[in-house]
Protein backbone atom coordinates (compact mmCIF):
# COMPACT_ATOMS: atom_id res chain seq x y z
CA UNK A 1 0.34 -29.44 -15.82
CA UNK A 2 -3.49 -29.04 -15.14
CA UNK A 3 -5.08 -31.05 -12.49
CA UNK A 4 -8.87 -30.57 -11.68
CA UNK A 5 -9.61 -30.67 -7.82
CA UNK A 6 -13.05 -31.82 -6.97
CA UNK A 7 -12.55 -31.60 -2.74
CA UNK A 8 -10.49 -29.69 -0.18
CA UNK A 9 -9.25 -33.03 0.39
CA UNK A 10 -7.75 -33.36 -2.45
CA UNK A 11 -6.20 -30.21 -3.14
CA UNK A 12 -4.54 -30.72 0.05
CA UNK A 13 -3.17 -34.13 -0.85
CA UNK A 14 -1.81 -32.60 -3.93
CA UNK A 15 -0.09 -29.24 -1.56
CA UNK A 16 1.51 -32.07 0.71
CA UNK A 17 2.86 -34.64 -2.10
CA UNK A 18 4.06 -31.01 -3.99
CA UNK A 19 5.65 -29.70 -0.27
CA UNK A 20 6.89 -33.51 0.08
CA UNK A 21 9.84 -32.52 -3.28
CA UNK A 22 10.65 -28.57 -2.74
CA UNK A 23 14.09 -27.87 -1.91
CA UNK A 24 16.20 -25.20 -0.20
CA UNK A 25 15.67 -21.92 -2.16
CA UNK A 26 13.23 -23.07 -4.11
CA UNK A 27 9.87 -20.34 -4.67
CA UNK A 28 6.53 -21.07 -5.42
CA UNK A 29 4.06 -18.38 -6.55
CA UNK A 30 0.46 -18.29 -5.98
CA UNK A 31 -1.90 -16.65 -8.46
CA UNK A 32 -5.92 -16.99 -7.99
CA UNK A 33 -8.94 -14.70 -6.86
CA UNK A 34 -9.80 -14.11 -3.25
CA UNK A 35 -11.37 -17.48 -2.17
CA UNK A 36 -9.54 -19.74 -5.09
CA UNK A 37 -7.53 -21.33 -2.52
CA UNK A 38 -4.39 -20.16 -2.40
CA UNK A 39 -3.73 -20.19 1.19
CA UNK A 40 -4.69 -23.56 1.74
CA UNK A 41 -2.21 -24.88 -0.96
CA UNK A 42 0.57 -23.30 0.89
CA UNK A 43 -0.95 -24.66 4.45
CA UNK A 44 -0.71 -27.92 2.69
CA UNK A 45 2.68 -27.38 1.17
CA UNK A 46 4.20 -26.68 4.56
CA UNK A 47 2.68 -29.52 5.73
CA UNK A 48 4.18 -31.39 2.90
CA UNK A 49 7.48 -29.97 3.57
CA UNK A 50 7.71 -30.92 7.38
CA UNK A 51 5.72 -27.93 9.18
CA UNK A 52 4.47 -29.76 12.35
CA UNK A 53 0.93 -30.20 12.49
CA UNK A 54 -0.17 -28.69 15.52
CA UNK A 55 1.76 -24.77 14.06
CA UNK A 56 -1.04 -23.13 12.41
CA UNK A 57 -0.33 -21.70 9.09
CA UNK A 58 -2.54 -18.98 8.38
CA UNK A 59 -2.34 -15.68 5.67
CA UNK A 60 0.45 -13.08 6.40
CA UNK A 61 -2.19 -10.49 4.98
CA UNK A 62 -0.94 -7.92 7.73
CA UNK A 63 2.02 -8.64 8.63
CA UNK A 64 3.01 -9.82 4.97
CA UNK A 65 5.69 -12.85 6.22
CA UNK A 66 5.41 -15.24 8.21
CA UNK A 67 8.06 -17.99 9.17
CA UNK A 68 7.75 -21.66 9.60
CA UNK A 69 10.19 -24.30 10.47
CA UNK A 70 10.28 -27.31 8.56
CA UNK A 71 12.86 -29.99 7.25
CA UNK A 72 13.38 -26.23 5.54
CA UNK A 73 12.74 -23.26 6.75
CA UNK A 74 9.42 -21.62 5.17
CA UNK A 75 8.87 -18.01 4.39
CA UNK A 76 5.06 -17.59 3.65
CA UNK A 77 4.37 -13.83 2.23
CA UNK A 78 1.41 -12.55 0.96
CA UNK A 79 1.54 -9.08 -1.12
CA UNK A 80 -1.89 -8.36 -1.29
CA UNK A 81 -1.66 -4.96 0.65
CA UNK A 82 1.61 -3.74 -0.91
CA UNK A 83 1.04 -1.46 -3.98
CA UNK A 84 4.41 -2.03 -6.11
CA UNK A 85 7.82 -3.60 -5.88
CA UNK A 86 9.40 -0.71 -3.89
CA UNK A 87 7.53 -1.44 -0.66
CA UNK A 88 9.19 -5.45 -1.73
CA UNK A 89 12.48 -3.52 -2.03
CA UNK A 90 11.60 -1.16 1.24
CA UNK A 91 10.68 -4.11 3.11
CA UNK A 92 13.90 -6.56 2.24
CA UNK A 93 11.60 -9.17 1.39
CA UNK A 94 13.66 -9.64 -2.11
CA UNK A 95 16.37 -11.19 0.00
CA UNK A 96 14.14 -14.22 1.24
CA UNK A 97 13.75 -15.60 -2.73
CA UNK A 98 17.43 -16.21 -2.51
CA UNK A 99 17.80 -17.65 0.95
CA UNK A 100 17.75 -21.19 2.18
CA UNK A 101 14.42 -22.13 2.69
CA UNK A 102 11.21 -22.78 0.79
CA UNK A 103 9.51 -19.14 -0.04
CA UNK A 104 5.82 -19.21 -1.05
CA UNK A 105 3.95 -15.63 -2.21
CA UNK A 106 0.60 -14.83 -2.40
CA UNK A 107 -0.19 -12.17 -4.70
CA UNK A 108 3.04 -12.22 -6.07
CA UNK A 109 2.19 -10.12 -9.12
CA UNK A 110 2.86 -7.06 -7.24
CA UNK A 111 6.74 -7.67 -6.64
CA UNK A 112 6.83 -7.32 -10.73
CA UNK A 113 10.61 -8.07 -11.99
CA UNK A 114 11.60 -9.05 -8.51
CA UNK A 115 10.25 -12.62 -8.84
CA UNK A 116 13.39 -14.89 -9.67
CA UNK A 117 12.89 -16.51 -13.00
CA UNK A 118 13.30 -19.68 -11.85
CA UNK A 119 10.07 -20.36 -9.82
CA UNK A 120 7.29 -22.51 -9.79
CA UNK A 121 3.84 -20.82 -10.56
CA UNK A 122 0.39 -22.36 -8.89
CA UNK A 123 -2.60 -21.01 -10.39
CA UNK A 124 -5.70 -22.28 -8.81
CA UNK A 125 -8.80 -21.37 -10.41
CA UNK A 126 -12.57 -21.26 -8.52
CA UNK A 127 -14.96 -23.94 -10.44
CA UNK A 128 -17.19 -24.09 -7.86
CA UNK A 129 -17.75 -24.03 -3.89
CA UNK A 130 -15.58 -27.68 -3.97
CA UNK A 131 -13.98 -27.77 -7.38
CA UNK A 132 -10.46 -25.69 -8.33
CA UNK A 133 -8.62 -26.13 -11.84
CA UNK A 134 -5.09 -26.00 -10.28
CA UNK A 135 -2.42 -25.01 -12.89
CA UNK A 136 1.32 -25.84 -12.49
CA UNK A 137 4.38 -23.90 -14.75
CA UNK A 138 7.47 -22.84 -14.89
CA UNK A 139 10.14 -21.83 -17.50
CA UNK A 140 12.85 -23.64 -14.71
CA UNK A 141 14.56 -26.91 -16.40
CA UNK A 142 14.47 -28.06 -12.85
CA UNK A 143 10.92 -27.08 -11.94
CA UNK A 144 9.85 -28.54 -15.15
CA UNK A 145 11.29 -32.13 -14.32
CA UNK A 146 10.08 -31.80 -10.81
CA UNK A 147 6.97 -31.47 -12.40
CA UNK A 148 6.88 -34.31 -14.50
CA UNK A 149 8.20 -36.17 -11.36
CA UNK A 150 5.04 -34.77 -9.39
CA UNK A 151 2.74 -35.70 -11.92
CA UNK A 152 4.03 -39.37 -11.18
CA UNK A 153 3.99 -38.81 -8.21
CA UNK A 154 -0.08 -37.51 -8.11
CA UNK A 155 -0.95 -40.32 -10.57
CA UNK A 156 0.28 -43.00 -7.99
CA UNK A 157 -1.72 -41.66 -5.57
């Protein structure tokens, strides 16, 4: 599913309506170039999932995770400053994509064959300073009808 973004408002109606259907252990991973957007889809997915307002969601670029209380708990990571999968492994940060609660990586590409198979992958690409191309995939059955659902969902508005 492709779906071209031409406002922050926007993108941030589709990272709530998308945060709105995740589920207990469900993961979502985040591809895109510094600046595509990536941490504001997953401010806007926690908001969609039940992250109160007034808790500020920011990058875990230093301290790599970063928990969130929800309707489900919400385990934010960002991998941009680990080299490889060992320092996932040396960290224990493996564990979280099988726990209870919605995980969402940044950078995820550097956990390699860590990454469950059965996760959602949000690619936003930079169009211009408003517009993103925001792809949506997944090899899950279960992703792939909660995508079709979300694309109903997004084309109600």
């Amino acid at each position: 599913m492709k779906i071209l973004s031409s406002s922050l408002e926007t993108t941030i109606d589709l990272g709530k309506k998308l945060g709105s259907i995740c589920e207990p252990g469900d993961v979502i991973c985040l591809a895109g170039d510094l600046g595509a957007g990536k941490t504001t889809m997953v401010q806007a997915i926690a908001a969609g999932a039940g992250v109160d307002h007034k808790e500020y969601v920011n990058s875990p670029t230093f301290a790599i995770l970063h928990e969130h209380h929800g309707r489900i708990p919400i385990y934010h990571m960002d991998f941009f400053r680990l080299g490889s999968s060992d320092d996932v492994v040396e960290l224990g940060l493996e564990d979280y994509f099988y726990g209870d609660g919605l995980t969402l990586i940044e950078w995820f590409e550097r956990a390699g064959d860590l990454i469950p198979e059965s996760v959602l992958v949000i690619e936003l690409n930079y169009m211009d300073e408003l517009t993103r191309e925001i792809s949506l995939y997944s090899d899950s059955p279960g992703w792939r009808k909660r995508i079709d659902d979300f694309e109903n969902l997004v084309g109600r508005g």
